[in-house]
PDB file of N, CA and C in Angstrom:
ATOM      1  N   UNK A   1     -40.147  -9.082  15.158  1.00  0.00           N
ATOM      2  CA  UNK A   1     -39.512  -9.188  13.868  1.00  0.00           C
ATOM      3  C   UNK A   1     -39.337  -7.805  13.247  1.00  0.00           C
ATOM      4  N   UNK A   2     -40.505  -7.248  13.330  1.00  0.00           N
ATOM      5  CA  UNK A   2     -39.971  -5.378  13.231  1.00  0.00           C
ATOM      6  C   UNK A   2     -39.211  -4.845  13.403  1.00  0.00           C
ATOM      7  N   UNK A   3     -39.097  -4.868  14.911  1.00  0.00           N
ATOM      8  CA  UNK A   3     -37.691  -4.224  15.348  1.00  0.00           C
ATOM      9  C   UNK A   3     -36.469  -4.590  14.872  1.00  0.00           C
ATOM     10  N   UNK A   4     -36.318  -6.085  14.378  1.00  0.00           N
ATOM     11  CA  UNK A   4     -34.976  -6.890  14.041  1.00  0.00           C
ATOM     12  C   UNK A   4     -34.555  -5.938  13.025  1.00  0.00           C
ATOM     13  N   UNK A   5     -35.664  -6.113  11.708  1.00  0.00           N
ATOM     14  CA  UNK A   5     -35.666  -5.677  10.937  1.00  0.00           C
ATOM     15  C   UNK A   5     -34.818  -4.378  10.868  1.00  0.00           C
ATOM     16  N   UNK A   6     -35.792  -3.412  11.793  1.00  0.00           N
ATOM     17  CA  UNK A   6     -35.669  -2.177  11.481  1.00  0.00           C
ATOM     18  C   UNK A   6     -34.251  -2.166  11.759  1.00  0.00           C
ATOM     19  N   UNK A   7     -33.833  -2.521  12.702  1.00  0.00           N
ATOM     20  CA  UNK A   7     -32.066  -2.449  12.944  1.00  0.00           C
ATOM     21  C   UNK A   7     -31.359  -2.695  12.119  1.00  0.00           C
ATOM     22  N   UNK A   8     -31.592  -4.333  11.697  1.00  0.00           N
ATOM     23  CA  UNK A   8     -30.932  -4.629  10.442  1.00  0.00           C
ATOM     24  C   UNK A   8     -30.887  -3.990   9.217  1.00  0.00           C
ATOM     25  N   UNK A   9     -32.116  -3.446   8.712  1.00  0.00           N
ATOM     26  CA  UNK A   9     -32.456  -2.089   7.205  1.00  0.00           C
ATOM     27  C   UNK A   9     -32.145  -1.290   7.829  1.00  0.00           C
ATOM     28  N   UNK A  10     -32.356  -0.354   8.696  1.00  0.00           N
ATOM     29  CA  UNK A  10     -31.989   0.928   9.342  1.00  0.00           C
ATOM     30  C   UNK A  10     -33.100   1.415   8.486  1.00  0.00           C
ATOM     31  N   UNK A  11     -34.758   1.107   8.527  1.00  0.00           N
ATOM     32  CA  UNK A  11     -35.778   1.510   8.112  1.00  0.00           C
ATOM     33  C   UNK A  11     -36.271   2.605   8.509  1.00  0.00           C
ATOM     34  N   UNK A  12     -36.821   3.185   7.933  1.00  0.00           N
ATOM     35  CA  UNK A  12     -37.307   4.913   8.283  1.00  0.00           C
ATOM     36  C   UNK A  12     -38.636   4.891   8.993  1.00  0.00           C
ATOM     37  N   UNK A  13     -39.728   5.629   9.405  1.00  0.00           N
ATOM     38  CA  UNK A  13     -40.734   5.442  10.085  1.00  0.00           C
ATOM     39  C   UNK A  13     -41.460   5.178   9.103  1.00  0.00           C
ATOM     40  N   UNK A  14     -41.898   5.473   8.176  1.00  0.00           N
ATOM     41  CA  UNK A  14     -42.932   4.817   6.757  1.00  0.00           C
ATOM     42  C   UNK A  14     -42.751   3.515   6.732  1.00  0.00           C
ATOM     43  N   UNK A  15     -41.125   2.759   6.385  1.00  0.00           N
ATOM     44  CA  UNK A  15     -41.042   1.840   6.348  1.00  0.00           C
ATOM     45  C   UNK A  15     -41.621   1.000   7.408  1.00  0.00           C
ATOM     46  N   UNK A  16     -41.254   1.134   9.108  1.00  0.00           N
ATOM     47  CA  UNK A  16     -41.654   0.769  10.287  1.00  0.00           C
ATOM     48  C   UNK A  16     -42.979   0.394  10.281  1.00  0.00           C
ATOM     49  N   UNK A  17     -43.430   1.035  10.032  1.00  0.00           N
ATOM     50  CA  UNK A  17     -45.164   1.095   9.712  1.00  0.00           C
ATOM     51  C   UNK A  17     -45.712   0.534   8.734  1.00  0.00           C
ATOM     52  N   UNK A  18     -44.935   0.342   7.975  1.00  0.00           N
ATOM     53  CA  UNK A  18     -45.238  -0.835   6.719  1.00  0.00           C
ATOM     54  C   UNK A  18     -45.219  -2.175   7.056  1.00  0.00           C
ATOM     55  N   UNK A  19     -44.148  -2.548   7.817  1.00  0.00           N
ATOM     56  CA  UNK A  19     -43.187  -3.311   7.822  1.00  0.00           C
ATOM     57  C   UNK A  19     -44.164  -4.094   8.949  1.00  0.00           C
ATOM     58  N   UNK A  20     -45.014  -3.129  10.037  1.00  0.00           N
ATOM     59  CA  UNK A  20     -45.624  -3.373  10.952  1.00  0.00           C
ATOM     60  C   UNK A  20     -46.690  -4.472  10.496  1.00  0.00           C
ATOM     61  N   UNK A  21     -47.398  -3.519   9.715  1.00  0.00           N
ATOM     62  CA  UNK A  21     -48.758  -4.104   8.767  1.00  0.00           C
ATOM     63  C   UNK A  21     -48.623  -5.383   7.745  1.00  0.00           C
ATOM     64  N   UNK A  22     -47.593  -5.201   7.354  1.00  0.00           N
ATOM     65  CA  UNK A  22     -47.267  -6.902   6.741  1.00  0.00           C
ATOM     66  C   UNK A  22     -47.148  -7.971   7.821  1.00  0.00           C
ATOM     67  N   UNK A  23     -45.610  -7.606   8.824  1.00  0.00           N
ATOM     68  CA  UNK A  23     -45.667  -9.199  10.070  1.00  0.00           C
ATOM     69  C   UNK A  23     -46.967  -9.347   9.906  1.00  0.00           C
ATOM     70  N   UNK A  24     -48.267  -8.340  11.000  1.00  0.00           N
ATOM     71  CA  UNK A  24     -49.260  -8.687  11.215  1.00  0.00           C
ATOM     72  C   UNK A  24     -50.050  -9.373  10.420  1.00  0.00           C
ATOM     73  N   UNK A  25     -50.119  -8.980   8.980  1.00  0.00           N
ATOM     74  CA  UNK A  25     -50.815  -9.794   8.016  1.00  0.00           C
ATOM     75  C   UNK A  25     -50.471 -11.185   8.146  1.00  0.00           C
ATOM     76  N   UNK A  26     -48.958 -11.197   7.725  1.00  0.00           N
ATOM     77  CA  UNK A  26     -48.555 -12.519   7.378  1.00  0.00           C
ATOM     78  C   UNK A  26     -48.738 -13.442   8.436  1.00  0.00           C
ATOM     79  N   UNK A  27     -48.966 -13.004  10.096  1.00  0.00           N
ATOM     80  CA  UNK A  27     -48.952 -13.521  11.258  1.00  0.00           C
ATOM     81  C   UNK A  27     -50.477 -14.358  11.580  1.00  0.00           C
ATOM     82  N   UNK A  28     -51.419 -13.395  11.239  1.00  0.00           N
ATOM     83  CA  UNK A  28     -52.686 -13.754  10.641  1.00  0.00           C
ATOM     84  C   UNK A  28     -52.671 -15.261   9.868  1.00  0.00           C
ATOM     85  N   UNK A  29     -52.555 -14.711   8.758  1.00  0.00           N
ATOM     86  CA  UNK A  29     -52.342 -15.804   7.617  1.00  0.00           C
ATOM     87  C   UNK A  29     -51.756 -17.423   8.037  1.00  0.00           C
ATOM     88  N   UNK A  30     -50.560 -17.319   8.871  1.00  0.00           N
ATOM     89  CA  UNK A  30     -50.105 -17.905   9.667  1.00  0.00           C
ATOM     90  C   UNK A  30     -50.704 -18.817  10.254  1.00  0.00           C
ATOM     91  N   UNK A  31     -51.487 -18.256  11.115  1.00  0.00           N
ATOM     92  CA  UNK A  31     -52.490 -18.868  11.904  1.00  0.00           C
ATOM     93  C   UNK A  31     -53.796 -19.453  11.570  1.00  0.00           C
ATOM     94  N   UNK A  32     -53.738 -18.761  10.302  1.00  0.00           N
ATOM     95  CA  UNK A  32     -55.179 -19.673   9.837  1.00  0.00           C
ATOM     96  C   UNK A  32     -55.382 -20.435   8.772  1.00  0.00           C
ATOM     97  N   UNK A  33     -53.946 -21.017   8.632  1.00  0.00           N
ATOM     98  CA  UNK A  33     -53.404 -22.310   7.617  1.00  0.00           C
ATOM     99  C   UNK A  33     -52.700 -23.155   9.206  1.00  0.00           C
ATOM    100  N   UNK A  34     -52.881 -22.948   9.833  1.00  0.00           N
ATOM    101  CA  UNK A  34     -52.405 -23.699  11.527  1.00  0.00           C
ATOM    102  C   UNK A  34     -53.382 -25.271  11.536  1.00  0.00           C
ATOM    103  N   UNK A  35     -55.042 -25.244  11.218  1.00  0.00           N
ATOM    104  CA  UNK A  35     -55.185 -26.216  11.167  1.00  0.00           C
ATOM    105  C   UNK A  35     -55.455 -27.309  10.251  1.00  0.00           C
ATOM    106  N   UNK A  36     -54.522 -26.591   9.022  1.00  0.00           N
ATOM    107  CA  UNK A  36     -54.414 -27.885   7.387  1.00  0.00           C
ATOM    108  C   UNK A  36     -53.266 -28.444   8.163  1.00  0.00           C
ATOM    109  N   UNK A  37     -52.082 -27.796   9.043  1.00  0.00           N
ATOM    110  CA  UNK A  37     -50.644 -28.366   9.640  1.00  0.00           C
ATOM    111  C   UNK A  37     -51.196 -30.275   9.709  1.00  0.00           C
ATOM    112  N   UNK A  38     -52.180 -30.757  10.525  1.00  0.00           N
ATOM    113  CA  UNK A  38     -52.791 -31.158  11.351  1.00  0.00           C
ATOM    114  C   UNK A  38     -52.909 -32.491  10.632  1.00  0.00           C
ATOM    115  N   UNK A  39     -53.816 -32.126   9.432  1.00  0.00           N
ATOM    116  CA  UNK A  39     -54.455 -32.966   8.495  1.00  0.00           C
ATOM    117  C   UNK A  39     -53.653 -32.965   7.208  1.00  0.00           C
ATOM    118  N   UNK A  40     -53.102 -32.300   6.838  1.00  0.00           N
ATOM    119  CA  UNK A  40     -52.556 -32.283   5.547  1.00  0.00           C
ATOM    120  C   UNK A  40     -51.580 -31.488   5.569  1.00  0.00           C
ATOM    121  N   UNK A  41     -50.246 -32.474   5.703  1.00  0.00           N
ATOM    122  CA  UNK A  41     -48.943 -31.935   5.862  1.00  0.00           C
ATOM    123  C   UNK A  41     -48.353 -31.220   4.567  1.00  0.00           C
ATOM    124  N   UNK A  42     -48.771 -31.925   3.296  1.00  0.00           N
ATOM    125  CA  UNK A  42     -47.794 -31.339   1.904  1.00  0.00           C
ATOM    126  C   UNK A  42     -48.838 -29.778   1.835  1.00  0.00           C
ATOM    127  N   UNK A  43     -50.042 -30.139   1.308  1.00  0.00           N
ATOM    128  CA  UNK A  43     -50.894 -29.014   1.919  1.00  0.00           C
ATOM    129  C   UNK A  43     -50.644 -27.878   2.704  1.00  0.00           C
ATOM    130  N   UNK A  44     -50.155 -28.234   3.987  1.00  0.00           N
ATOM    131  CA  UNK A  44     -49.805 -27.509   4.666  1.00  0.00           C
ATOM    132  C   UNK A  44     -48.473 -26.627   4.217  1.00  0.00           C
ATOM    133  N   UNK A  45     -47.452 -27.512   3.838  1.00  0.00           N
ATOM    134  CA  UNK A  45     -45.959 -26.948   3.194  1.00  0.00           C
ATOM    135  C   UNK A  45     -46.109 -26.025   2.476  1.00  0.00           C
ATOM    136  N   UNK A  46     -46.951 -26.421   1.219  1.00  0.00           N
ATOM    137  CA  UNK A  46     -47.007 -25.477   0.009  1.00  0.00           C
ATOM    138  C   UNK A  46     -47.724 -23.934   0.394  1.00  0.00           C
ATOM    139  N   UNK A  47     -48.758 -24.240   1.299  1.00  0.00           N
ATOM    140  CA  UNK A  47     -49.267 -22.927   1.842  1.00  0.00           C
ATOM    141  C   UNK A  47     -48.204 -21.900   2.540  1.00  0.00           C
ATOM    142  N   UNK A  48     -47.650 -22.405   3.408  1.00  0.00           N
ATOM    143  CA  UNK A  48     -46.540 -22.081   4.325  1.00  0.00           C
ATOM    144  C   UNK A  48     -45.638 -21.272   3.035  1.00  0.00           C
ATOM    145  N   UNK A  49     -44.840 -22.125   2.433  1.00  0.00           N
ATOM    146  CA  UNK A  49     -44.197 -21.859   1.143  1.00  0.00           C
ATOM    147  C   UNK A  49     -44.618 -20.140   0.596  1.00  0.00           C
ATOM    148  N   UNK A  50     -45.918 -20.714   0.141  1.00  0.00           N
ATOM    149  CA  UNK A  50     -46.666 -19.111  -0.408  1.00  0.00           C
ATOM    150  C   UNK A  50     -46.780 -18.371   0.113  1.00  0.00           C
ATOM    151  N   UNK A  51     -46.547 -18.152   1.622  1.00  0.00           N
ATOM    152  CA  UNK A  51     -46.813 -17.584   2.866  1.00  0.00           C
ATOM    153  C   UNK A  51     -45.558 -16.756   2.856  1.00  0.00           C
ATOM    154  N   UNK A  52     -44.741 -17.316   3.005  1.00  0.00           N
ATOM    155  CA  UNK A  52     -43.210 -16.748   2.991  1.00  0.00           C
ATOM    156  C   UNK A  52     -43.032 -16.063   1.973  1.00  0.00           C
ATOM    157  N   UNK A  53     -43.509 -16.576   0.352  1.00  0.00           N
ATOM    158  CA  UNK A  53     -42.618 -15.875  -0.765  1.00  0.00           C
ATOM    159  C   UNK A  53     -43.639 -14.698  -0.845  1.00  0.00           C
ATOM    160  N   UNK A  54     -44.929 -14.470  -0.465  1.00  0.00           N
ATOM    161  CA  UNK A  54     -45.597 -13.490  -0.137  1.00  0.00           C
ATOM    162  C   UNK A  54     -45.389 -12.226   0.555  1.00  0.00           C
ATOM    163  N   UNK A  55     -44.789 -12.962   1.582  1.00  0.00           N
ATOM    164  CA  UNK A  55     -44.215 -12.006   2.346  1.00  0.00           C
ATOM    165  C   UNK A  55     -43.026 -11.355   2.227  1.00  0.00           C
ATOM    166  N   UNK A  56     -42.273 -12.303   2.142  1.00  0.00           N
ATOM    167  CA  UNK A  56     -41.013 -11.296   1.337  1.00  0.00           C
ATOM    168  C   UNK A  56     -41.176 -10.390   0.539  1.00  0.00           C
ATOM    169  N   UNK A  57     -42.089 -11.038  -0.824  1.00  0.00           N
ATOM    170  CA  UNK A  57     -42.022  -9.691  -1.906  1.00  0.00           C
ATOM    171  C   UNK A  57     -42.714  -8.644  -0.965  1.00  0.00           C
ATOM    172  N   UNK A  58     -43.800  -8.385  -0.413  1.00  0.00           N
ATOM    173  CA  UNK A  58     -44.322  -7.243   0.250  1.00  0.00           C
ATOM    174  C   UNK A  58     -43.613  -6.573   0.980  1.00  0.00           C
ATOM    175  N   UNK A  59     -42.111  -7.208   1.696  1.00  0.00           N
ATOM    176  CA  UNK A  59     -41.155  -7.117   2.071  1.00  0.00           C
ATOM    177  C   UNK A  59     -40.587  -5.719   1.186  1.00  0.00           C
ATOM    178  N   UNK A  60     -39.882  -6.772   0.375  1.00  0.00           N
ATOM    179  CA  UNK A  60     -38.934  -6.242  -0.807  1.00  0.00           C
ATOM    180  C   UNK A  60     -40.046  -4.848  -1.458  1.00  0.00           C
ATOM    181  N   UNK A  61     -40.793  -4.818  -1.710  1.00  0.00           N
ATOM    182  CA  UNK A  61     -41.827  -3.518  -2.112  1.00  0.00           C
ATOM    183  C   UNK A  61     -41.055  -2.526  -1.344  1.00  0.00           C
ATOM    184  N   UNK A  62     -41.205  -2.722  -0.061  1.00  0.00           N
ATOM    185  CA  UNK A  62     -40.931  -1.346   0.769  1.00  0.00           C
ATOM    186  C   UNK A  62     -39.405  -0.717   0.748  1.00  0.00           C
ATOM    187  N   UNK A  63     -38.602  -1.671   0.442  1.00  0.00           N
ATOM    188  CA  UNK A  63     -37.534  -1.337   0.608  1.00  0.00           C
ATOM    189  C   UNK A  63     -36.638  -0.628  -0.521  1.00  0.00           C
ATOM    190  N   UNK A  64     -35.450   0.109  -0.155  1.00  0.00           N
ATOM    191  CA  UNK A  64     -34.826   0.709  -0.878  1.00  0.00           C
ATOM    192  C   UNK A  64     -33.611  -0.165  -1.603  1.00  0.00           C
ATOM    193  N   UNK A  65     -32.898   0.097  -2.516  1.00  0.00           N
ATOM    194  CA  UNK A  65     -32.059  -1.064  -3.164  1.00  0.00           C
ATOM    195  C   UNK A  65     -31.062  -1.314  -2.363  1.00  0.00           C
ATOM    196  N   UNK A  66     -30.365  -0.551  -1.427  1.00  0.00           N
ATOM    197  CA  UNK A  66     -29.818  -1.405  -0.385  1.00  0.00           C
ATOM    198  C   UNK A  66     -30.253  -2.596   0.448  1.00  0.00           C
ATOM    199  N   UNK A  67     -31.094  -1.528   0.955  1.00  0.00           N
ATOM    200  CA  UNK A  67     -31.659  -2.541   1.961  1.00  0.00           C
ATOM    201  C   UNK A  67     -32.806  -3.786   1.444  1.00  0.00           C
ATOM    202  N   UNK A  68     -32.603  -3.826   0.039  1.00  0.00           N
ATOM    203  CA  UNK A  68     -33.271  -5.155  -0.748  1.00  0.00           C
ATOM    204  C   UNK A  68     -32.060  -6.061  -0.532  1.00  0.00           C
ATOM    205  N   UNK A  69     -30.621  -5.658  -1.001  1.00  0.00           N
ATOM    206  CA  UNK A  69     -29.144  -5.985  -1.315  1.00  0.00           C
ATOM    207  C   UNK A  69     -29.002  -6.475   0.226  1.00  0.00           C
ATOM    208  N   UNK A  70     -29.382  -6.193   1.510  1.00  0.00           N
ATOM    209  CA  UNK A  70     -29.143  -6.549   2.933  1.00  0.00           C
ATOM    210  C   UNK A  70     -30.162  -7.344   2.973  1.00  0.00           C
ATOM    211  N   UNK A  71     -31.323  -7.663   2.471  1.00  0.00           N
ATOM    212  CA  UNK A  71     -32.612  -8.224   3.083  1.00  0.00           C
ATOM    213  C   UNK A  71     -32.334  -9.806   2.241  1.00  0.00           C
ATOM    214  N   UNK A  72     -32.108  -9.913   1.349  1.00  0.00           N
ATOM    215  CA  UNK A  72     -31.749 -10.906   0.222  1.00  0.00           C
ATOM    216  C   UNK A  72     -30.730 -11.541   0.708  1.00  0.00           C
ATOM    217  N   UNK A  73     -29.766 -11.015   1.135  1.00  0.00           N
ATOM    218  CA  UNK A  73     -28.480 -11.553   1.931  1.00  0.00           C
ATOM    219  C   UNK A  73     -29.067 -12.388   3.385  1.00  0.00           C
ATOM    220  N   UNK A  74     -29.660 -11.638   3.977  1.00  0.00           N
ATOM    221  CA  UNK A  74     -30.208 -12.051   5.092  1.00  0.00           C
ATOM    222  C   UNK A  74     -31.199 -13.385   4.729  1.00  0.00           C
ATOM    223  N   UNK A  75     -32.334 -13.405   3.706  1.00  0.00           N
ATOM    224  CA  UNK A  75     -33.168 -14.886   3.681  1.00  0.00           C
ATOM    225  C   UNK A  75     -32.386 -15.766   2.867  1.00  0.00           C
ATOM    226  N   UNK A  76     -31.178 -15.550   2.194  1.00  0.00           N
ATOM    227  CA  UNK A  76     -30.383 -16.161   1.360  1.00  0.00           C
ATOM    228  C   UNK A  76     -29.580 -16.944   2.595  1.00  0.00           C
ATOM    229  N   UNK A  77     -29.255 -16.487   3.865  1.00  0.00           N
ATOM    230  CA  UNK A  77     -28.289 -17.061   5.169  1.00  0.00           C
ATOM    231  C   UNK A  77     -29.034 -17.635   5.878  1.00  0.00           C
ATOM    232  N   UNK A  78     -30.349 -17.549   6.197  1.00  0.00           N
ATOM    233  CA  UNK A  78     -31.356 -18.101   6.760  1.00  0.00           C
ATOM    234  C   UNK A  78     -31.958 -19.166   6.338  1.00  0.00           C
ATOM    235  N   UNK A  79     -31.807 -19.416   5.314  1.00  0.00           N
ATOM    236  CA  UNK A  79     -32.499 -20.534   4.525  1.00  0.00           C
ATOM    237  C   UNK A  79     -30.616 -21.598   3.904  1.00  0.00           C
ATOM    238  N   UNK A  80     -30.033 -21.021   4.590  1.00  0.00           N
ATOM    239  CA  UNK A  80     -28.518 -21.607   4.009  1.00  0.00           C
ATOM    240  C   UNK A  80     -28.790 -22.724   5.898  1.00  0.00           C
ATOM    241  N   UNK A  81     -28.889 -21.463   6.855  1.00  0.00           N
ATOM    242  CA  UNK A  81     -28.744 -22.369   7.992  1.00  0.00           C
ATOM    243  C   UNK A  81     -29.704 -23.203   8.538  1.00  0.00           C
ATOM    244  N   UNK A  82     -31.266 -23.121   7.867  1.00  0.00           N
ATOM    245  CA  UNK A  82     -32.190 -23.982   8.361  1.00  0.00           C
ATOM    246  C   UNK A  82     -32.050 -25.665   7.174  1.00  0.00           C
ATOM    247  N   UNK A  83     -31.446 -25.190   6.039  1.00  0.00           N
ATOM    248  CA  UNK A  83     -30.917 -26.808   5.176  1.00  0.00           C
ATOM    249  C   UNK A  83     -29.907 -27.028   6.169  1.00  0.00           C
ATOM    250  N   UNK A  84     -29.309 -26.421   6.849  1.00  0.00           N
ATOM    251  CA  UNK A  84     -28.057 -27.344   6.974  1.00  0.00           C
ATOM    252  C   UNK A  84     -28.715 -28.211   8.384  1.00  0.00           C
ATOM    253  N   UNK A  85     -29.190 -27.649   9.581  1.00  0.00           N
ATOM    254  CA  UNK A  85     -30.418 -28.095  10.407  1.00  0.00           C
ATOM    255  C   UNK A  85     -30.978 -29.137  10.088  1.00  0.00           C
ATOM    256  N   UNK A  86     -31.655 -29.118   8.582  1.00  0.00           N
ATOM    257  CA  UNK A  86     -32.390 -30.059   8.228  1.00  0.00           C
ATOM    258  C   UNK A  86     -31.730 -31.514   8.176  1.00  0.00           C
ATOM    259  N   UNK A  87     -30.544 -31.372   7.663  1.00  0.00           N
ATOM    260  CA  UNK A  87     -29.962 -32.402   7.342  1.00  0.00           C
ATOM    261  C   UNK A  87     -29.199 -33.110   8.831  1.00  0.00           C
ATOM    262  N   UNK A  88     -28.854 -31.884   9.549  1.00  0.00           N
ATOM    263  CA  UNK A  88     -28.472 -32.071  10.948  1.00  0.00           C
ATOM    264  C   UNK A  88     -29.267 -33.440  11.541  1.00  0.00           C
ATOM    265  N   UNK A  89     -30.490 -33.126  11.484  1.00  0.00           N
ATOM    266  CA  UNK A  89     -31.987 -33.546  11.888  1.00  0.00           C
ATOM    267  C   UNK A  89     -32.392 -34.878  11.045  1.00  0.00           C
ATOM    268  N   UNK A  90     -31.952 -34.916   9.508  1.00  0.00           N
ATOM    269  CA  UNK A  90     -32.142 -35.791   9.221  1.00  0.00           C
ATOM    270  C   UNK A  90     -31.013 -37.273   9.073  1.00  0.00           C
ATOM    271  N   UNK A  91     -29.907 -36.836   9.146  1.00  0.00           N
ATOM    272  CA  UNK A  91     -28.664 -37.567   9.535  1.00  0.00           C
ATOM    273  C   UNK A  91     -27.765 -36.905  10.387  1.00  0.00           C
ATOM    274  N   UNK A  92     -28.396 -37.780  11.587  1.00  0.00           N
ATOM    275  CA  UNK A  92     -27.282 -37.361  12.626  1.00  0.00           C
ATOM    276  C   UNK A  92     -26.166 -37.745  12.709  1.00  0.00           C
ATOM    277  N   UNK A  93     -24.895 -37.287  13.359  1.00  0.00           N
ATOM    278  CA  UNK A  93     -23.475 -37.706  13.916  1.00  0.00           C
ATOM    279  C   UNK A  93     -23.626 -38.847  14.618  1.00  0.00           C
ATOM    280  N   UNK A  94     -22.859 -39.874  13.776  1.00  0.00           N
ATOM    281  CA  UNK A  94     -22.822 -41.082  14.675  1.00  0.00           C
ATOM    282  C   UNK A  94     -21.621 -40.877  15.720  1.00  0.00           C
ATOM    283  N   UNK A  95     -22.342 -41.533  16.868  1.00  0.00           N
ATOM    284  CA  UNK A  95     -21.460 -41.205  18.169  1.00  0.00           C
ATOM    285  C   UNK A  95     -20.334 -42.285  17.818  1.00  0.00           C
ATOM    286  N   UNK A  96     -18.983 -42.318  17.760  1.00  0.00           N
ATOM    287  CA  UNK A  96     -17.983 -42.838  18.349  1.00  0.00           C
ATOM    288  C   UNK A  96     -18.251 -44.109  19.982  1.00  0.00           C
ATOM    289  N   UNK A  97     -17.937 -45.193  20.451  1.00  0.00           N
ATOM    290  CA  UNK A  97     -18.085 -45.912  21.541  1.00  0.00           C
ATOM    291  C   UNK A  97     -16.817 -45.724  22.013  1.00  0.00           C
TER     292      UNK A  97
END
């Protein structure tokens, strides 16, 4: 996800290294809300939830106002194509006979 990143911001080595230390955090974190998934699904969501908007802002900290203006664009398209998925998933195309 670093590397994506870094391509996509065209991040400097400070940033890289920032950028490093957050995934890892958040990757962490990740993993050790893995077994509420299990037992407690809404539980689980809302953590997940905080997980993400966490990460972003620590995100957004590092970055310069462009590349806030590219990064915003980017979870603004990402979260445009995982609703549309959702709904994919939750009403499918009825097949034609």
């Amino acid at each position: 996800m670093t590397n994506y990143l870094h391509k996509q911001l065209e991040l400097n080595k400070e940033q890289v290294d920032k950028m490093y230390q957050i995934q890892l955090q958040a990757q962490r974190q990740y993993l050790e809300i893995q077994p509420i998934k299990k037992t407690d699904k809404e539980h689980y969501a809302l953590k997940e939830q905080s997980l993400l908007i966490d990460t972003d802002s620590r995100i957004e900290m590092i970055l310069n106002e462009n590349q806030t203006i590219v990064y915003k664009e980017m979870v603004r398209k990402k979260a445009a194509e995982e609703r549309v998925r959702e709904r994919r998933e939750k009403y499918p195309q009825k097949t034609e006979k």
